[in-house]
PDB file of N, CA and C in Angstrom:
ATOM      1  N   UNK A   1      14.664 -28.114  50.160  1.00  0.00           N
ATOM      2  CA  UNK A   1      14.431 -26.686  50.295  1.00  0.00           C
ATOM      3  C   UNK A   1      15.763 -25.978  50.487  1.00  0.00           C
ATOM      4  N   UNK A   2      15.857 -25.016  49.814  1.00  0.00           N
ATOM      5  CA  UNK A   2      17.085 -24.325  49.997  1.00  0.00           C
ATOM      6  C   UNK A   2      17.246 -23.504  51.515  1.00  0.00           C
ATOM      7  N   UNK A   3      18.373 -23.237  51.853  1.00  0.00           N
ATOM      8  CA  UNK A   3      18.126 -22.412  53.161  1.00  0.00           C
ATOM      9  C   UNK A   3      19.479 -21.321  52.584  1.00  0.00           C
ATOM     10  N   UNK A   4      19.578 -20.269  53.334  1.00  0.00           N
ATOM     11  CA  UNK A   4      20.145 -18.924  53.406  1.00  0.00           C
ATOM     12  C   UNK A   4      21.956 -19.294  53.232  1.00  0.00           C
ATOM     13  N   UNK A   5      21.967 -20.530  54.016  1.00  0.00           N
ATOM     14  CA  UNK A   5      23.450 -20.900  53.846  1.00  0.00           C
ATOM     15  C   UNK A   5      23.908 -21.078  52.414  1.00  0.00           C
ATOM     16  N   UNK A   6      23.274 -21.771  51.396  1.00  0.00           N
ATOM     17  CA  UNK A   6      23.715 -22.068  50.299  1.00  0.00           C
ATOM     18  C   UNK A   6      23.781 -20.996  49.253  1.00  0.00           C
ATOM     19  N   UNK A   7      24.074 -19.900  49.754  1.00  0.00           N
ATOM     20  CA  UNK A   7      24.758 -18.520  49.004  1.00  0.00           C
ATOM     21  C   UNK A   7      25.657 -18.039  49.866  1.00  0.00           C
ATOM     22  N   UNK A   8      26.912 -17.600  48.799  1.00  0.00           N
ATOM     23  CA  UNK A   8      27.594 -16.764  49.178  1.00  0.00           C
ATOM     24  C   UNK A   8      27.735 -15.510  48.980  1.00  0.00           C
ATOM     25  N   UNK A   9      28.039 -14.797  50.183  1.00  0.00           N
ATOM     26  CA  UNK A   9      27.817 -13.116  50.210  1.00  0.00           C
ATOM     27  C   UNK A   9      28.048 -12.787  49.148  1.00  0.00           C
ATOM     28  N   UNK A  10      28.706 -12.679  47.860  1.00  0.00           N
ATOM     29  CA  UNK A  10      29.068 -12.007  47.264  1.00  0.00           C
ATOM     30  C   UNK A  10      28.429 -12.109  45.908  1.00  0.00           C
ATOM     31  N   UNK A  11      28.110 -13.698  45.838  1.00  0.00           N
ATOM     32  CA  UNK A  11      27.159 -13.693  45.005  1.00  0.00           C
ATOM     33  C   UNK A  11      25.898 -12.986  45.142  1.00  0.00           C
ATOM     34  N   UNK A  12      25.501 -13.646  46.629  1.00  0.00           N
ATOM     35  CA  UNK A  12      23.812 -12.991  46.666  1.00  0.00           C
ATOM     36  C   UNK A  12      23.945 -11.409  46.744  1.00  0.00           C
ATOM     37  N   UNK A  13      25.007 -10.850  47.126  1.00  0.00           N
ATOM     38  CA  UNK A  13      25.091  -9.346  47.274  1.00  0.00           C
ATOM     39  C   UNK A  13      24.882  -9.013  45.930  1.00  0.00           C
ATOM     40  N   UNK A  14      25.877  -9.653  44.976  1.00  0.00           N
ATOM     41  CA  UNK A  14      25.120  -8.711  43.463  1.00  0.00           C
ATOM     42  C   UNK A  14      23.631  -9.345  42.644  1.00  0.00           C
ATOM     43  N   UNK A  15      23.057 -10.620  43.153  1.00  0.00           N
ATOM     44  CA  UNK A  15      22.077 -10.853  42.773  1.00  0.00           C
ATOM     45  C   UNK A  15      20.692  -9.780  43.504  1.00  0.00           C
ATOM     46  N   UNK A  16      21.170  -9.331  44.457  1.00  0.00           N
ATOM     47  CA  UNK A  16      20.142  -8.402  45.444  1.00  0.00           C
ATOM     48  C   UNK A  16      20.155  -6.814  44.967  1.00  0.00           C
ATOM     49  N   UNK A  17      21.628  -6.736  44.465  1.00  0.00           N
ATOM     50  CA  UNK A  17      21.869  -5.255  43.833  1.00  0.00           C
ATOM     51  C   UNK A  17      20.400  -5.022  42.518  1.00  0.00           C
ATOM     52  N   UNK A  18      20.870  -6.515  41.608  1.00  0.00           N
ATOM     53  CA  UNK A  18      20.261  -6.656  40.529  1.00  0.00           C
ATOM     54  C   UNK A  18      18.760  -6.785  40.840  1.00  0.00           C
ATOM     55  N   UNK A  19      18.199  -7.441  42.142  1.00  0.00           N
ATOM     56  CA  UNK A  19      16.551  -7.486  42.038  1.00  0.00           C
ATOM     57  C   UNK A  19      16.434  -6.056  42.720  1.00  0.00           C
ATOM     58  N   UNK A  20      17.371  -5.427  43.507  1.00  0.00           N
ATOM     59  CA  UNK A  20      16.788  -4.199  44.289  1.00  0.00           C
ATOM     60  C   UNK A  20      16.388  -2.715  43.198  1.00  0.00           C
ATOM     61  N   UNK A  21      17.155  -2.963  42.386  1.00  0.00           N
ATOM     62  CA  UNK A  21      17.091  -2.484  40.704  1.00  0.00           C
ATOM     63  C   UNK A  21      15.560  -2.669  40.361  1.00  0.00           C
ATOM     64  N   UNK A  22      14.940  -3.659  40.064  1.00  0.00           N
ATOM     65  CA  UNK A  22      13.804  -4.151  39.589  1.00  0.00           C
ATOM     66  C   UNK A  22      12.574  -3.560  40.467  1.00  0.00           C
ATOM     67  N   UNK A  23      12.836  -3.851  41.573  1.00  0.00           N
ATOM     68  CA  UNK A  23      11.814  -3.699  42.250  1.00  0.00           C
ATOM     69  C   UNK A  23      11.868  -2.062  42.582  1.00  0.00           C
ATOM     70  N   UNK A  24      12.932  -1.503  42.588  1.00  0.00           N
ATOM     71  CA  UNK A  24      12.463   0.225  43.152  1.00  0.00           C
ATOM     72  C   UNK A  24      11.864   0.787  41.760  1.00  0.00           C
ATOM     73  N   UNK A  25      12.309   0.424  40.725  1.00  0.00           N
ATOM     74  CA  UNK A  25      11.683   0.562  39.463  1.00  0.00           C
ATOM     75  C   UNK A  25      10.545   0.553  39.152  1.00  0.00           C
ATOM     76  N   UNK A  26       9.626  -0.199  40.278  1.00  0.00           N
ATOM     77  CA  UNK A  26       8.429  -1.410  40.335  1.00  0.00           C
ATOM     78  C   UNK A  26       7.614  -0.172  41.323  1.00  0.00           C
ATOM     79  N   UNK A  27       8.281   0.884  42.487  1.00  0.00           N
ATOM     80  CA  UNK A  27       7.838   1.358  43.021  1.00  0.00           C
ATOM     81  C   UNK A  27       6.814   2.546  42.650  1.00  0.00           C
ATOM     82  N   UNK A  28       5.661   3.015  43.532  1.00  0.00           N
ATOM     83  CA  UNK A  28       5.324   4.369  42.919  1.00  0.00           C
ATOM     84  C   UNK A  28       6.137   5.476  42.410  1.00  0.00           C
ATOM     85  N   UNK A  29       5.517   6.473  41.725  1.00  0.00           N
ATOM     86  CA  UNK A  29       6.812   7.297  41.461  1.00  0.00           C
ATOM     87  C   UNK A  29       6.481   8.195  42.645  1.00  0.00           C
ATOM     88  N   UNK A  30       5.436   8.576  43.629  1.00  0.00           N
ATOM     89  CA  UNK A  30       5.968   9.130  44.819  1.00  0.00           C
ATOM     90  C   UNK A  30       6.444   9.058  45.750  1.00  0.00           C
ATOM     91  N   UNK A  31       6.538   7.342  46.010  1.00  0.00           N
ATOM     92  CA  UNK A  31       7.868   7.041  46.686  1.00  0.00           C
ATOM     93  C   UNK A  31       9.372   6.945  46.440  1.00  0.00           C
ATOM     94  N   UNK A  32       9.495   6.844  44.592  1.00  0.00           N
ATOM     95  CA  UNK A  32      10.656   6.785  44.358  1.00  0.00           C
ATOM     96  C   UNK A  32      11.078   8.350  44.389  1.00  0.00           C
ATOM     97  N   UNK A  33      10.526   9.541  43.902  1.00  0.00           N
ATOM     98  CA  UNK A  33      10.604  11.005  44.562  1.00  0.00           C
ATOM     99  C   UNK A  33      11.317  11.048  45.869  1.00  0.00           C
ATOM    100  N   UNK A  34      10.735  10.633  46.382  1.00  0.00           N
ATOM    101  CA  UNK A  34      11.337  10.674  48.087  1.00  0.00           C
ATOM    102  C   UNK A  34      12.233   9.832  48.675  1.00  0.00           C
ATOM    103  N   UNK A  35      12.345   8.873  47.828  1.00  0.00           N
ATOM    104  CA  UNK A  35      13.598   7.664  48.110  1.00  0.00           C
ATOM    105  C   UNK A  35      14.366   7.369  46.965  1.00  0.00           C
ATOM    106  N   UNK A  36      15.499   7.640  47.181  1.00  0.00           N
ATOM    107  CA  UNK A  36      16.682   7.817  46.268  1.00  0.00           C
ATOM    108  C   UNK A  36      17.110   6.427  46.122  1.00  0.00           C
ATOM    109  N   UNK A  37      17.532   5.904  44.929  1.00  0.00           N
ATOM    110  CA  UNK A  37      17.961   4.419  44.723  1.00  0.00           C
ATOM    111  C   UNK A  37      18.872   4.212  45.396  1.00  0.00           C
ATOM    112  N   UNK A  38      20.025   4.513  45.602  1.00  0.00           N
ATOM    113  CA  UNK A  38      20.694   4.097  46.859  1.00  0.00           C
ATOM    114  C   UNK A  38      20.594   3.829  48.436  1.00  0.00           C
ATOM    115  N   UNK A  39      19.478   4.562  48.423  1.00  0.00           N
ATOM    116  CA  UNK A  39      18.934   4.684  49.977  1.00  0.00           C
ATOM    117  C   UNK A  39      18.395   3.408  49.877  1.00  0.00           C
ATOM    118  N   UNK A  40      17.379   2.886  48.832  1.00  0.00           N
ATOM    119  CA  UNK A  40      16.698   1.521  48.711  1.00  0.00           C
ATOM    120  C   UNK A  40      17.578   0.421  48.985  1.00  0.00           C
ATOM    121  N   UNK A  41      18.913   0.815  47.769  1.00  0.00           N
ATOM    122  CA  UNK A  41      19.686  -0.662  48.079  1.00  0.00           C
ATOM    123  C   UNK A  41      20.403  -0.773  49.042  1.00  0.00           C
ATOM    124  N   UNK A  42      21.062   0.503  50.196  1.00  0.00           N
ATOM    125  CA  UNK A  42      21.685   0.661  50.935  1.00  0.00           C
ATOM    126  C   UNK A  42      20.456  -0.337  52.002  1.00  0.00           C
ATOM    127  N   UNK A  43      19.332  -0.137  52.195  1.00  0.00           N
ATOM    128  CA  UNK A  43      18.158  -0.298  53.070  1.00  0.00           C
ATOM    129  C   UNK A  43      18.234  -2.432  52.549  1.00  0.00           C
ATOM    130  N   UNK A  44      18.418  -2.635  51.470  1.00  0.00           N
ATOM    131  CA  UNK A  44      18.147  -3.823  50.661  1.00  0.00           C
ATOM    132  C   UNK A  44      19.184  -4.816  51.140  1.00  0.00           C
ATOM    133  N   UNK A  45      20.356  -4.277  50.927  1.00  0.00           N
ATOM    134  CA  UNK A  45      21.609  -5.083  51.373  1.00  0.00           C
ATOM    135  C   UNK A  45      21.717  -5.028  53.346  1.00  0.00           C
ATOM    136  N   UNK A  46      21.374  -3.888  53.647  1.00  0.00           N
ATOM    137  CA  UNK A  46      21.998  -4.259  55.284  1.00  0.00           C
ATOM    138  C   UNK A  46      20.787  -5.044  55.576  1.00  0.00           C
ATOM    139  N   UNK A  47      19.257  -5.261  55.087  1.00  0.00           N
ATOM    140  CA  UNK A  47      18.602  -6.523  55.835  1.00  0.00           C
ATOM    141  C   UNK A  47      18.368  -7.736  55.021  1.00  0.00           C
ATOM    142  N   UNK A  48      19.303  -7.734  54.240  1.00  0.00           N
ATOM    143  CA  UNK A  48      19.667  -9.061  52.964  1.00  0.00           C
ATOM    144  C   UNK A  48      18.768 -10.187  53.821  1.00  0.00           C
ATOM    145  N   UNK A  49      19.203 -10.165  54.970  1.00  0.00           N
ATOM    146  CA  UNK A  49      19.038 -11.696  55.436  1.00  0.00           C
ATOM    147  C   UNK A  49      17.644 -12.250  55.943  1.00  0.00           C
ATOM    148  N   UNK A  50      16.924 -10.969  56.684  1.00  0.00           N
ATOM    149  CA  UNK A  50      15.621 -11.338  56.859  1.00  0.00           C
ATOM    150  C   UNK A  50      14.671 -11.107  55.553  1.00  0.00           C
ATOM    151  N   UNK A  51      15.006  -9.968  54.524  1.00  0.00           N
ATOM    152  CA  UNK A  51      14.358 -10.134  53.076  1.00  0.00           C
ATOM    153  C   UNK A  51      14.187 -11.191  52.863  1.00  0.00           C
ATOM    154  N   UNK A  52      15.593 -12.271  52.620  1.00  0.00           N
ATOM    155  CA  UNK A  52      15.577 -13.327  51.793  1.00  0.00           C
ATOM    156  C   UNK A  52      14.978 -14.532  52.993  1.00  0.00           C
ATOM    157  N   UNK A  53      14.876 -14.520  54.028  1.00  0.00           N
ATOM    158  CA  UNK A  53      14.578 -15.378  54.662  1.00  0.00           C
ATOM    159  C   UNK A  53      12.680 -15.715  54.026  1.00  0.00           C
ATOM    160  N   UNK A  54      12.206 -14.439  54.072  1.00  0.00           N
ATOM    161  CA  UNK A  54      10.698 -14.315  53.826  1.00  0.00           C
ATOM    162  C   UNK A  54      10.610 -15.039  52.287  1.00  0.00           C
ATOM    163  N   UNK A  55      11.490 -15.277  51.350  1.00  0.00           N
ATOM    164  CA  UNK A  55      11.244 -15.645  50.197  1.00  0.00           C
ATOM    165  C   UNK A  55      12.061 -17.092  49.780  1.00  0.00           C
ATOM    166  N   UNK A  56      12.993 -17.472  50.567  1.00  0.00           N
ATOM    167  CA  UNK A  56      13.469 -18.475  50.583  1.00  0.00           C
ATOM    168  C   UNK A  56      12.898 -19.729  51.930  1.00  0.00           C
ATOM    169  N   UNK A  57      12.641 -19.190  53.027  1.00  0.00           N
ATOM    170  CA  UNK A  57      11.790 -19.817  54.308  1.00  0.00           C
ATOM    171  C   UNK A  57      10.437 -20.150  53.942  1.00  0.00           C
ATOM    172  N   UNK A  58      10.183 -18.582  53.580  1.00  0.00           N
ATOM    173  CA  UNK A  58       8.541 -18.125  53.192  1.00  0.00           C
ATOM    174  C   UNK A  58       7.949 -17.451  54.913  1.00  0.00           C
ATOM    175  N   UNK A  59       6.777 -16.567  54.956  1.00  0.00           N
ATOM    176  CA  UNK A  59       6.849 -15.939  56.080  1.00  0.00           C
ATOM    177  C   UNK A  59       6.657 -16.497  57.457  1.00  0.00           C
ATOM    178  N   UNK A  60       6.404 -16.454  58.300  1.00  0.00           N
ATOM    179  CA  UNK A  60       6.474 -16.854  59.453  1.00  0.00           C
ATOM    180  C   UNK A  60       5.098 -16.364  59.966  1.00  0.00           C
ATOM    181  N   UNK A  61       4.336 -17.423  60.547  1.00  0.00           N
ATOM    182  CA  UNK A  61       3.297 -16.862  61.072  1.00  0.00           C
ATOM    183  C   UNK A  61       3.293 -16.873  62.570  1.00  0.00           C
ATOM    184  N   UNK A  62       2.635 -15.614  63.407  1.00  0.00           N
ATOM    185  CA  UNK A  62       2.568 -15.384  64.776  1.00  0.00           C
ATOM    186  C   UNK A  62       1.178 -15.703  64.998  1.00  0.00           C
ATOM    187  N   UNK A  63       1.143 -16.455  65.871  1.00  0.00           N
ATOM    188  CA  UNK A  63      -0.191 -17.037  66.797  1.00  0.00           C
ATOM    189  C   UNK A  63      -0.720 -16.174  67.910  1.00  0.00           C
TER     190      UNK A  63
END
C-alpha cells in the first residue's frame, strides 16, 4: 500500500493542481459562481495532506 511519504511535494503539488482542475470543473455551476478556481486550489493544496490521506489510506471510521 502506498502511504503519503512516497511523493514528493512538488510532484504531488502539480499532480493536485491538475486533479483540482478536474474536479472544480466536475462542480455545480452554482457553486463554481460563488467559488473562484483559485480559491478551490488555494483550499486543495493547503489540505493536500488530509485530501490525499482519504484516497490513498481510504477514510477512517469513528466508533
Amino acid at each position: 500500500m502506498m502511504s503519503l511519504g512516497d511523493f514528493d511535494d512538488g510532484n504531488l503539488a502539480r499532480r493536485l493542481k491538475k486533479i483540482s482542475g478536474v474536479l472544480y470543473g466536475r462542480l455545480p455551476l452554482m457553486v463554481r459562481l460563488a467559488l473562484r478556481e483559485q480559491v478551490f486550489l488555494t483550499f486543495m493544496l493547503a489540505n493536500r495532506t488530509r485530501i490525499l490521506e482519504r484516497f490513498v489510506v481510504g477514510p477512517t471510521r469513528k466508533l
